[in-house]
PDB file of N, CA and C in Angstrom:
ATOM      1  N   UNK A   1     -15.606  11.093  -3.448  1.00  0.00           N
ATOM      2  CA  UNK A   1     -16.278  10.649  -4.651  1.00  0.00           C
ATOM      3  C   UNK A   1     -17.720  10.241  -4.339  1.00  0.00           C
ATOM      4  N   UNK A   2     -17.997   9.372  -3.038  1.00  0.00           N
ATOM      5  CA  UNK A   2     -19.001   9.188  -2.977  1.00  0.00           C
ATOM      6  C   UNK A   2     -20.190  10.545  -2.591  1.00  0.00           C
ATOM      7  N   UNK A   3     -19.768  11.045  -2.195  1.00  0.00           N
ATOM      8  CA  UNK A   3     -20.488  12.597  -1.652  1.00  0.00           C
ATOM      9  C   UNK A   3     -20.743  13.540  -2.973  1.00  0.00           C
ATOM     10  N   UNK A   4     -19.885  13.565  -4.336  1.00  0.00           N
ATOM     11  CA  UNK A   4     -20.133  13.990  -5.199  1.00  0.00           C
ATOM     12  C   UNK A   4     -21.351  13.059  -5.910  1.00  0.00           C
ATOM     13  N   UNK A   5     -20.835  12.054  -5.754  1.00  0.00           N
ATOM     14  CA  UNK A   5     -22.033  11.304  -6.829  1.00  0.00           C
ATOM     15  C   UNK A   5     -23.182  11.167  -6.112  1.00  0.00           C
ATOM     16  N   UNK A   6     -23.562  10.999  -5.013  1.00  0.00           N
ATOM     17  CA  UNK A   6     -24.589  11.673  -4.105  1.00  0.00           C
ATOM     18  C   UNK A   6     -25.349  12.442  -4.327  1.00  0.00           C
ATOM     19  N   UNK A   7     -24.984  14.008  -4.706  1.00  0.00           N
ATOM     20  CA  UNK A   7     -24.975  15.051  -5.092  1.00  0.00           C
ATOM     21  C   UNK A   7     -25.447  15.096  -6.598  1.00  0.00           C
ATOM     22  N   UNK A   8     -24.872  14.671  -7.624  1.00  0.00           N
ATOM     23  CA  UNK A   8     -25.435  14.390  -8.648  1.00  0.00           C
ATOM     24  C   UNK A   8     -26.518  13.822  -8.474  1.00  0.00           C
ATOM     25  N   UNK A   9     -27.152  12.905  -8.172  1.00  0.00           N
ATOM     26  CA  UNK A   9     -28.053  11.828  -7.814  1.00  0.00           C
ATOM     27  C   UNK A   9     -29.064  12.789  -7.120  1.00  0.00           C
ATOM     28  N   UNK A  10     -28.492  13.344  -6.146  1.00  0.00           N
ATOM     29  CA  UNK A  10     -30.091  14.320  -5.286  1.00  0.00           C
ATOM     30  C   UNK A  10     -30.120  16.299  -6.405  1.00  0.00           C
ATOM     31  N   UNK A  11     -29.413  16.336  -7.744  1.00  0.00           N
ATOM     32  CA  UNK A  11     -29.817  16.847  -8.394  1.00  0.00           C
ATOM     33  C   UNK A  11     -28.815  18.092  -8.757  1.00  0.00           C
ATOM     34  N   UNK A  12     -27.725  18.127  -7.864  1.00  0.00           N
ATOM     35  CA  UNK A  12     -26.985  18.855  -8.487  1.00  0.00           C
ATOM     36  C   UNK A  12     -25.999  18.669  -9.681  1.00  0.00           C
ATOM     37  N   UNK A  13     -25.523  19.939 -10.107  1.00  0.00           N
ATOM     38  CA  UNK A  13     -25.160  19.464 -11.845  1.00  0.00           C
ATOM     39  C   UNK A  13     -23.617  18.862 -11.779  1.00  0.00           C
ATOM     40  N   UNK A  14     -23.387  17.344 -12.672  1.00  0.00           N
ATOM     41  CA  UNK A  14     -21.998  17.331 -12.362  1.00  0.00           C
ATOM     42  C   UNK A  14     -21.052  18.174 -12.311  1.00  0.00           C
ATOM     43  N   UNK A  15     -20.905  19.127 -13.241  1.00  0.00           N
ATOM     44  CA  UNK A  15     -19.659  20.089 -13.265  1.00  0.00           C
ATOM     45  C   UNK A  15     -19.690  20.761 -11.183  1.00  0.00           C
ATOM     46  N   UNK A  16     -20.581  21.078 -11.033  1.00  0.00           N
ATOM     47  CA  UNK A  16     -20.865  22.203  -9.813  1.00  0.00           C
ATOM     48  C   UNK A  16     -19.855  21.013  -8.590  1.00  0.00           C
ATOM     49  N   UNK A  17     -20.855  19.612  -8.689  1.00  0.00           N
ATOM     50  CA  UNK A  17     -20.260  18.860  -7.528  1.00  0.00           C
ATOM     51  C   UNK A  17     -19.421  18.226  -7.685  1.00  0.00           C
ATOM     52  N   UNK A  18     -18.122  18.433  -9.202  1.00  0.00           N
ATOM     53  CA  UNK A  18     -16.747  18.029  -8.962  1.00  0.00           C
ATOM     54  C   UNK A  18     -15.937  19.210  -8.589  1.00  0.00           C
ATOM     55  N   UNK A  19     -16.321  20.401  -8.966  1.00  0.00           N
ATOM     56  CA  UNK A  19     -15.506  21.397  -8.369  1.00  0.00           C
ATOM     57  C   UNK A  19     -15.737  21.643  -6.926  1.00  0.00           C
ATOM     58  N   UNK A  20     -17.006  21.058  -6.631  1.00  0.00           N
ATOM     59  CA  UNK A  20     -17.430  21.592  -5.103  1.00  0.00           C
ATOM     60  C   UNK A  20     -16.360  19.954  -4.268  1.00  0.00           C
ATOM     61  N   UNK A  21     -16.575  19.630  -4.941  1.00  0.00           N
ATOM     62  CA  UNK A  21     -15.768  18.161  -4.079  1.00  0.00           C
ATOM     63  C   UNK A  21     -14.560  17.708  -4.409  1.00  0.00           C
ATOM     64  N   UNK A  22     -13.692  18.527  -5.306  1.00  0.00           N
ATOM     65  CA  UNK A  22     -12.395  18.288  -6.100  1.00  0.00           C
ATOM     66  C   UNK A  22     -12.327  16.988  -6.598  1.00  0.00           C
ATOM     67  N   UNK A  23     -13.412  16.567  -7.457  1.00  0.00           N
ATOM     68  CA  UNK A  23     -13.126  14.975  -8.176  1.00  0.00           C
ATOM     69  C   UNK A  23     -13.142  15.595  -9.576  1.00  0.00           C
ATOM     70  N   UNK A  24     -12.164  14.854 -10.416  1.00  0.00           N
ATOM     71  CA  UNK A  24     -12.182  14.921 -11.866  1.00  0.00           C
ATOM     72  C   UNK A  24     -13.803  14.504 -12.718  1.00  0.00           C
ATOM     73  N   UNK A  25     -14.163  15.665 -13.359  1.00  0.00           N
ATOM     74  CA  UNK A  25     -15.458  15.370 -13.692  1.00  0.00           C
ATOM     75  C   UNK A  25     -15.575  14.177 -14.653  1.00  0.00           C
ATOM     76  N   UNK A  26     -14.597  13.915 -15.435  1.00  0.00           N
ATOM     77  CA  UNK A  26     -14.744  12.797 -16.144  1.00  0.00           C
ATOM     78  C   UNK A  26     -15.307  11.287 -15.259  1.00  0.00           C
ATOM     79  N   UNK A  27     -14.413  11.859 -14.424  1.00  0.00           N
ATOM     80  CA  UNK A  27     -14.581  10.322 -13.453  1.00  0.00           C
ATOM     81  C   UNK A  27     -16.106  10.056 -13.325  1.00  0.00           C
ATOM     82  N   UNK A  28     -16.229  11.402 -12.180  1.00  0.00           N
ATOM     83  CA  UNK A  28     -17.669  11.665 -11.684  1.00  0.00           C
ATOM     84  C   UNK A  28     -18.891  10.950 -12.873  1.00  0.00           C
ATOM     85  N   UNK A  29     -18.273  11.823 -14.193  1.00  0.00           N
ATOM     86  CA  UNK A  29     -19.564  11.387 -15.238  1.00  0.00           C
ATOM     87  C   UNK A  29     -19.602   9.942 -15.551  1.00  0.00           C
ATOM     88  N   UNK A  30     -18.260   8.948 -15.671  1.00  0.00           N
ATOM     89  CA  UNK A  30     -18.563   7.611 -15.640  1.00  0.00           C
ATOM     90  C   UNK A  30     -18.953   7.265 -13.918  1.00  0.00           C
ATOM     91  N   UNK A  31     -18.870   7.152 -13.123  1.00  0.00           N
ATOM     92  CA  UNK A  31     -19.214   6.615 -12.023  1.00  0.00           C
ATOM     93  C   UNK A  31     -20.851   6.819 -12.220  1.00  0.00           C
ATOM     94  N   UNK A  32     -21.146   8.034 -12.579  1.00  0.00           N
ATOM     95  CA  UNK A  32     -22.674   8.427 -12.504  1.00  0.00           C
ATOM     96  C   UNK A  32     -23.696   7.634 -13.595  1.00  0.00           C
ATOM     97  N   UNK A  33     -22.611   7.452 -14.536  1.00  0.00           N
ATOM     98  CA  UNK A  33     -23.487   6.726 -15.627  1.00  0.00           C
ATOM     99  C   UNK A  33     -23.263   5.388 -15.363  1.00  0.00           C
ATOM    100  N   UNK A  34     -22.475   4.678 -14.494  1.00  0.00           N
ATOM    101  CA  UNK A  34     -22.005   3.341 -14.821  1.00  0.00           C
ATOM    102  C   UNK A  34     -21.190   2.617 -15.559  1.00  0.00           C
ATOM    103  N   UNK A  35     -20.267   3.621 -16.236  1.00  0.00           N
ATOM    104  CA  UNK A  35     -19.839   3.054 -17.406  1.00  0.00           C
ATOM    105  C   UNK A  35     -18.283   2.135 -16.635  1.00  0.00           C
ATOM    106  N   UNK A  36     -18.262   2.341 -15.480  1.00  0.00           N
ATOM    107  CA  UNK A  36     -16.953   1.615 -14.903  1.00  0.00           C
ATOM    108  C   UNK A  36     -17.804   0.607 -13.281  1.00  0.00           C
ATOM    109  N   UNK A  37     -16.803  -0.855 -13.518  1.00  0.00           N
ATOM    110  CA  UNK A  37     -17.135  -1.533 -12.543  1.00  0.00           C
ATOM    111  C   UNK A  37     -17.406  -0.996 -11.081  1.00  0.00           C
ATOM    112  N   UNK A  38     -16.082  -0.428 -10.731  1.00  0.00           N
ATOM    113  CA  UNK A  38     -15.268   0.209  -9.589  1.00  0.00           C
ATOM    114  C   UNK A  38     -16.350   1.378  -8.956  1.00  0.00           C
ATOM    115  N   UNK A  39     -17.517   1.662  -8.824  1.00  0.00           N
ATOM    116  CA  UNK A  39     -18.185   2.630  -8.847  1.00  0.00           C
ATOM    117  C   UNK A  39     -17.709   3.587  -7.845  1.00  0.00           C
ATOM    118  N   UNK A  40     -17.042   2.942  -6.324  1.00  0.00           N
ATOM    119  CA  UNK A  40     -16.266   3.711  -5.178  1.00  0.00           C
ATOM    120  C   UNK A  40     -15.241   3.602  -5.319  1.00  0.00           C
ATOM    121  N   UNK A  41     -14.654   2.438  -5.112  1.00  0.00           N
ATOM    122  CA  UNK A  41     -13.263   2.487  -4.750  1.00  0.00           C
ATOM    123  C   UNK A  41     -12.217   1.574  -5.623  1.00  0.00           C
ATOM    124  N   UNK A  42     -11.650   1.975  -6.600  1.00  0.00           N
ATOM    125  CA  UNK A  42     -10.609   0.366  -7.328  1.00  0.00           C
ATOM    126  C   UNK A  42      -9.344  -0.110  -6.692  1.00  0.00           C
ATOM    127  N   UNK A  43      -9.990  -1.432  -7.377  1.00  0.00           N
ATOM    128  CA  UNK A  43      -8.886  -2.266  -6.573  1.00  0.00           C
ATOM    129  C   UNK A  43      -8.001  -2.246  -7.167  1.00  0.00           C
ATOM    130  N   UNK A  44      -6.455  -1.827  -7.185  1.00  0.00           N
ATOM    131  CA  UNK A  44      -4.908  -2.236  -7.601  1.00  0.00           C
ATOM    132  C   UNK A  44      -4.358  -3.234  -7.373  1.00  0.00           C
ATOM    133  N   UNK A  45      -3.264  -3.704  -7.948  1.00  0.00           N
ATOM    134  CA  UNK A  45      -2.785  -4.862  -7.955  1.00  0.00           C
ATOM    135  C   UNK A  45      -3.109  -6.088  -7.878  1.00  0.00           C
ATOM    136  N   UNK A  46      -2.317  -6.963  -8.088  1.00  0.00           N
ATOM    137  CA  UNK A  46      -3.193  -8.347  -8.531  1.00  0.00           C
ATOM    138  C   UNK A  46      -3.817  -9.060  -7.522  1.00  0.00           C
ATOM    139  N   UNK A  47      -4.362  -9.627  -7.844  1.00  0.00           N
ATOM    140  CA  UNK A  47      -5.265 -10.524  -6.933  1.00  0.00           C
ATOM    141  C   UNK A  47      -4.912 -11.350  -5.793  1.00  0.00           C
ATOM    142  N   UNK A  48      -4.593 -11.768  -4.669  1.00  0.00           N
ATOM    143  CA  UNK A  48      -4.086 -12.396  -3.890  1.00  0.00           C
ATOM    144  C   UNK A  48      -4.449 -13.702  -3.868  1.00  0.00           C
ATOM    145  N   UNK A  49      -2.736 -14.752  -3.276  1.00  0.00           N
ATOM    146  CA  UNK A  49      -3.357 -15.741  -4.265  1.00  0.00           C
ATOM    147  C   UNK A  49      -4.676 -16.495  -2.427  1.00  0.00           C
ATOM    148  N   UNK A  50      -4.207 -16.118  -1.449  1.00  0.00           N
ATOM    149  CA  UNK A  50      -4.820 -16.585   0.055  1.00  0.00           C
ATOM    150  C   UNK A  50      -5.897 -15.527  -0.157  1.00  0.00           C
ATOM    151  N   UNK A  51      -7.205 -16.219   0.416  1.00  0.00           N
ATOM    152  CA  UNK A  51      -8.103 -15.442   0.821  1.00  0.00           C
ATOM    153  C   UNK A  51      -8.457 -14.465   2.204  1.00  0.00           C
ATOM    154  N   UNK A  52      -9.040 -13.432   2.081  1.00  0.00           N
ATOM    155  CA  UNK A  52      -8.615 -12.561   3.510  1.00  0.00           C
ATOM    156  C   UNK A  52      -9.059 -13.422   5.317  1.00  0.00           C
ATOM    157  N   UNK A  53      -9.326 -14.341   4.641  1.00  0.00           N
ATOM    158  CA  UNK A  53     -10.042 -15.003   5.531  1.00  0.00           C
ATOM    159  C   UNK A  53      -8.815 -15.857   6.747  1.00  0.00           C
ATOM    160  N   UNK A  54      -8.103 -16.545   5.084  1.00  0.00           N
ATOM    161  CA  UNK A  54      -6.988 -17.147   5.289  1.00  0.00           C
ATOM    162  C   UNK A  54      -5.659 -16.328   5.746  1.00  0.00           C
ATOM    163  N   UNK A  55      -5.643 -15.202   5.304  1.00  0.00           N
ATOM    164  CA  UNK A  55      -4.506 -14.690   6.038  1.00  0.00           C
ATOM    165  C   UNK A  55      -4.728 -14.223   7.489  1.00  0.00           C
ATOM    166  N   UNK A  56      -6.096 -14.214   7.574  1.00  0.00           N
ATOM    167  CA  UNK A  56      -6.493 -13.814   9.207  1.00  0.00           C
ATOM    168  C   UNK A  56      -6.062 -14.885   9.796  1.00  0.00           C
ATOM    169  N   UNK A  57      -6.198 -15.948   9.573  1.00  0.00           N
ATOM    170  CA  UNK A  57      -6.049 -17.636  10.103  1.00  0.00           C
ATOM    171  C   UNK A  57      -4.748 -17.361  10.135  1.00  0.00           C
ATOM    172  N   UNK A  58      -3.637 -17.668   9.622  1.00  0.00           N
ATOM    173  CA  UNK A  58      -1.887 -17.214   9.442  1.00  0.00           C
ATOM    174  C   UNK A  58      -1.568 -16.242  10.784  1.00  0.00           C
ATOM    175  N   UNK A  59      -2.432 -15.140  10.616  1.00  0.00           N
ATOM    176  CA  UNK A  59      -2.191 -14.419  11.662  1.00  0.00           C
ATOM    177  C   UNK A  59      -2.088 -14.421  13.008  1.00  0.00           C
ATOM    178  N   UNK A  60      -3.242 -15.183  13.140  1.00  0.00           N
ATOM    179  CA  UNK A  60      -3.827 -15.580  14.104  1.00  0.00           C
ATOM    180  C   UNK A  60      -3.121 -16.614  14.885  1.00  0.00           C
ATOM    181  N   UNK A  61      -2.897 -17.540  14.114  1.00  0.00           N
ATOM    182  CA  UNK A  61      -1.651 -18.668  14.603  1.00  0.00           C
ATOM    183  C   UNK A  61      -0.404 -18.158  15.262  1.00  0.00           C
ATOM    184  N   UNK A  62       0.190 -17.158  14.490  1.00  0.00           N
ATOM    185  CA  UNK A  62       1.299 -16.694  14.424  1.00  0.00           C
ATOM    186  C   UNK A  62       1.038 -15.818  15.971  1.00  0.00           C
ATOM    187  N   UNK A  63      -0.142 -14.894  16.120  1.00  0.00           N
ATOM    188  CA  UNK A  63       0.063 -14.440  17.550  1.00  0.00           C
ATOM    189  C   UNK A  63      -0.177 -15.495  18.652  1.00  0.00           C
ATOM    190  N   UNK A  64      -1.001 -16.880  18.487  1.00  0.00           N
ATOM    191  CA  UNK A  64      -0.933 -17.855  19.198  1.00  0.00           C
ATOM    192  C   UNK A  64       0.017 -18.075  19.829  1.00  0.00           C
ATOM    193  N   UNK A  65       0.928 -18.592  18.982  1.00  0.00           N
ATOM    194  CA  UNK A  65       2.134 -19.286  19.151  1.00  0.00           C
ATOM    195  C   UNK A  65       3.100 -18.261  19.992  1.00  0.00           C
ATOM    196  N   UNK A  66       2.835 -16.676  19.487  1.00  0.00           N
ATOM    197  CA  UNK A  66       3.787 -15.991  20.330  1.00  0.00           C
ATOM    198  C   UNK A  66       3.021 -15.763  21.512  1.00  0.00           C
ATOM    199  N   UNK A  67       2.002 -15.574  21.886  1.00  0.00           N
ATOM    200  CA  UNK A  67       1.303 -15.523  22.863  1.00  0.00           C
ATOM    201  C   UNK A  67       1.768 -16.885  24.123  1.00  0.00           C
ATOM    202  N   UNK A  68       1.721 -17.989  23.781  1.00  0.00           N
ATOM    203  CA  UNK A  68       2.365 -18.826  24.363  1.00  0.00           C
ATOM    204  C   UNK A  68       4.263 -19.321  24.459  1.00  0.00           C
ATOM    205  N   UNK A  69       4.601 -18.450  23.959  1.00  0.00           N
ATOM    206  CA  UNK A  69       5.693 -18.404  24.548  1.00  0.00           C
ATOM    207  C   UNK A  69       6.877 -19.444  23.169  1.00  0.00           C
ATOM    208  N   UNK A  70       6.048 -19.726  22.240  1.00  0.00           N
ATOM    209  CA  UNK A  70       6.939 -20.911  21.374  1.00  0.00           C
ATOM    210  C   UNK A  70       7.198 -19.470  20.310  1.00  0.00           C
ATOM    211  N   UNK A  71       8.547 -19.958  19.830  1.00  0.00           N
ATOM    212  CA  UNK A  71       9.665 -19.181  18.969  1.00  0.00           C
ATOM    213  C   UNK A  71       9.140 -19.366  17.268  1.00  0.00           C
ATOM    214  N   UNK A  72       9.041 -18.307  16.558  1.00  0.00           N
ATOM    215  CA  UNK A  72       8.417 -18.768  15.422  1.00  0.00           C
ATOM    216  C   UNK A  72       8.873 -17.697  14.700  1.00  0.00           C
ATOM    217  N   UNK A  73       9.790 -18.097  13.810  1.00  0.00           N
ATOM    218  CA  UNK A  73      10.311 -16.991  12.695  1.00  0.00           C
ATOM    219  C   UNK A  73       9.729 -17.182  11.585  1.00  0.00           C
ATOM    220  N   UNK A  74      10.208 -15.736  10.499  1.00  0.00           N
ATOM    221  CA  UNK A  74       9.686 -15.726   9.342  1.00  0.00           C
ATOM    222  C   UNK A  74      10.152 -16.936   8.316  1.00  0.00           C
ATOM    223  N   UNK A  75      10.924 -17.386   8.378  1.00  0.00           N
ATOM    224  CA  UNK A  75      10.613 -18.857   7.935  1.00  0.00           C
ATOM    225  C   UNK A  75       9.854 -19.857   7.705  1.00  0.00           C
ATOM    226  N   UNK A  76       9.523 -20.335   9.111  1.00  0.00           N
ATOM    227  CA  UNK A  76       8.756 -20.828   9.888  1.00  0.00           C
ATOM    228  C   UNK A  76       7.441 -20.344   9.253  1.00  0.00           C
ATOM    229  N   UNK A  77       6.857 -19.002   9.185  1.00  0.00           N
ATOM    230  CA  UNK A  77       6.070 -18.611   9.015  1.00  0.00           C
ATOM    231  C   UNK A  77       5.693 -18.544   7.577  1.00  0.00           C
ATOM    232  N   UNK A  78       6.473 -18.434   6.973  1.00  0.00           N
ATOM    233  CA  UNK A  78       6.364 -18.647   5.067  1.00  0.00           C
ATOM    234  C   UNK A  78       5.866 -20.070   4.759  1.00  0.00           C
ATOM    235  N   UNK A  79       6.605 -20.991   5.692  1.00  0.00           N
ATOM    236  CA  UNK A  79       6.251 -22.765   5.642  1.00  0.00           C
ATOM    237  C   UNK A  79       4.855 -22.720   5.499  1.00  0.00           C
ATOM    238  N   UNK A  80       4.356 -22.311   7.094  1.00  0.00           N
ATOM    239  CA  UNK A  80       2.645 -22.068   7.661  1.00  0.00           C
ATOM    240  C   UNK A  80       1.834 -21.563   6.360  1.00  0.00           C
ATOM    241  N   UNK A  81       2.201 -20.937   5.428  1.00  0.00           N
ATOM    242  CA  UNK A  81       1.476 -20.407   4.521  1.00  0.00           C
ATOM    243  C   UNK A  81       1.487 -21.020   3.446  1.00  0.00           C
ATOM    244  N   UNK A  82       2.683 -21.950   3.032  1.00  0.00           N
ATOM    245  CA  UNK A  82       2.763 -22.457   2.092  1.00  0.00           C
ATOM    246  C   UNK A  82       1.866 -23.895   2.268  1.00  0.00           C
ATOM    247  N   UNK A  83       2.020 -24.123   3.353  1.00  0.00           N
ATOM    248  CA  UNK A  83       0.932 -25.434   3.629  1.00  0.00           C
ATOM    249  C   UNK A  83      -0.238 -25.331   3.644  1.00  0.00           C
ATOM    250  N   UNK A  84      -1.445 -24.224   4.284  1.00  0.00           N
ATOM    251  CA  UNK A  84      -2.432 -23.838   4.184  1.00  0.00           C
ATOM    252  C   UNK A  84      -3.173 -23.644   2.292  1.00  0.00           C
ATOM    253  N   UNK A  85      -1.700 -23.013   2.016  1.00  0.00           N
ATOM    254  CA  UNK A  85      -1.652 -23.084   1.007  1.00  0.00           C
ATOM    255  C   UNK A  85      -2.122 -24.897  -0.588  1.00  0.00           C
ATOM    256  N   UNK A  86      -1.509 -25.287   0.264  1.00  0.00           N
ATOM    257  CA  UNK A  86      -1.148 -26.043  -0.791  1.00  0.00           C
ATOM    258  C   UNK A  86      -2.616 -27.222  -0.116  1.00  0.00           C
ATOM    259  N   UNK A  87      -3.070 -26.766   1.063  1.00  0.00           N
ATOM    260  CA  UNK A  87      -4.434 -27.488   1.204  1.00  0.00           C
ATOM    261  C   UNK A  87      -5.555 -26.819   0.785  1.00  0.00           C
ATOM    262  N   UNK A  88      -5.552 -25.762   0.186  1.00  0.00           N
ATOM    263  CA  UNK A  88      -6.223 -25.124  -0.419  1.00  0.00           C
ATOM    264  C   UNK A  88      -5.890 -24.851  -1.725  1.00  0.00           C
ATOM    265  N   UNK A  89      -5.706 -26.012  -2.219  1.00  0.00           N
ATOM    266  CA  UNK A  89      -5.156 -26.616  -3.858  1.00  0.00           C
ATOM    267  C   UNK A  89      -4.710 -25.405  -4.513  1.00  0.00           C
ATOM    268  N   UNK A  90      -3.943 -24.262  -3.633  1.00  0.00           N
ATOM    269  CA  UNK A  90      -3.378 -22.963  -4.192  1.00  0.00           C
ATOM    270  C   UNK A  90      -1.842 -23.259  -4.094  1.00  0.00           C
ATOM    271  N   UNK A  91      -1.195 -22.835  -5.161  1.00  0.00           N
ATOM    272  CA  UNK A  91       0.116 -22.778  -5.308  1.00  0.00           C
ATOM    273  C   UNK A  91       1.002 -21.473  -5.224  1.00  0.00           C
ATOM    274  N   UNK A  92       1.971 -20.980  -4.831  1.00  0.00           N
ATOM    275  CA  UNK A  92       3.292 -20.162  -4.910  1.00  0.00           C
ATOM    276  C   UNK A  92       4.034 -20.839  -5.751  1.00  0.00           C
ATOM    277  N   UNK A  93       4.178 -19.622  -6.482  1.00  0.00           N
ATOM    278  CA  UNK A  93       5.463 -19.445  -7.203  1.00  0.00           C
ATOM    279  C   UNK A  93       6.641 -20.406  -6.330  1.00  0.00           C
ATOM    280  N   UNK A  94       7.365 -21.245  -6.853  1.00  0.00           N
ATOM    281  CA  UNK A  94       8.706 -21.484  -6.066  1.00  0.00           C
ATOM    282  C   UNK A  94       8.197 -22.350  -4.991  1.00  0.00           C
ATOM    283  N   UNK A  95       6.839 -22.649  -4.551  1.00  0.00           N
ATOM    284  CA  UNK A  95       6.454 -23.459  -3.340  1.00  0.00           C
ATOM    285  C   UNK A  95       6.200 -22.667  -2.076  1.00  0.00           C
ATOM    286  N   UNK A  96       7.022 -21.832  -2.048  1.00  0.00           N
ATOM    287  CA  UNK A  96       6.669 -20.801  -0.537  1.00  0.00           C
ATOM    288  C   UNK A  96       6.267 -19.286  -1.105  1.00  0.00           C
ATOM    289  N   UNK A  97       5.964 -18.457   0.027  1.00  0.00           N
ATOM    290  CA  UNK A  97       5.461 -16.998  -0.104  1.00  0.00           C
ATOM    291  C   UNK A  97       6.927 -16.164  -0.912  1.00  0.00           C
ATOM    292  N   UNK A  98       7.081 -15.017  -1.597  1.00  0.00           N
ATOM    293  CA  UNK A  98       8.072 -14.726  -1.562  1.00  0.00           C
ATOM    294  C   UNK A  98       8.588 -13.478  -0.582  1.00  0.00           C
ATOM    295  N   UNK A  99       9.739 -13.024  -0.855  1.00  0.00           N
ATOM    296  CA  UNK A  99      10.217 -12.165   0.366  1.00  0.00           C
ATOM    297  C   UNK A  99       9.384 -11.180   0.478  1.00  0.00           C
ATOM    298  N   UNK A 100       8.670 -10.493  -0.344  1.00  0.00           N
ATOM    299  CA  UNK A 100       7.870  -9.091  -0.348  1.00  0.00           C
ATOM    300  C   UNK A 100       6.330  -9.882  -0.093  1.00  0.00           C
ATOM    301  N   UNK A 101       5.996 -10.991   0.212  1.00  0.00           N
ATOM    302  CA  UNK A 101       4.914 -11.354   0.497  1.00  0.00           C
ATOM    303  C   UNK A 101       4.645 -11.107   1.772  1.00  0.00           C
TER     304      UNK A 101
END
């Protein structure tokens, strides 16, 4: 997508650089005009309620702890999140992460 709209932009005609790049020209023509936020790439699904920052932190702990040799299950590990959590005046559903979290 980005290589088509590129292409539009340095002057070729939309129709030419969605067939030349297999993007739906509709798309192409809103991306080109602006008429959608998402201009590259959209985001699906809802919003997460931890920031990516914060789940790096989670992570990070979590290889700590196995790195040193202490036992730490997914339990354990739902707790860790729910507390970070809840100091970051963010709530779960139910108090903890759920199973597909």
């Amino acid at each position: 997508m980005t290589k088509a709209i590129a292409a539009v932009h340095d002057g070729m005609s939309e129709r030419k650089a969605s067939a030349q790049y297999g993007v739906p020209r509709s798309s192409l023509q809103d991306r080109v005009k602006k008429r959608t936020n998402d201009c590259i790439k959209p985001k699906l699904g809802r919003k997460p309620l931890l920031s990516e920052e914060d789940e790096q932190k989670i992570c990070d702990y979590a290889c700590n702890r196995a790195a040193l040799g202490i036992g730490f299950g997914k339990c354990q590990f739902m707790h860790y999140a729910a507390d970070l959590a809840r100091k970051r005046k963010l709530r779960f559903k139910n108090g903890i992460p759920s199973q597909k979290w």
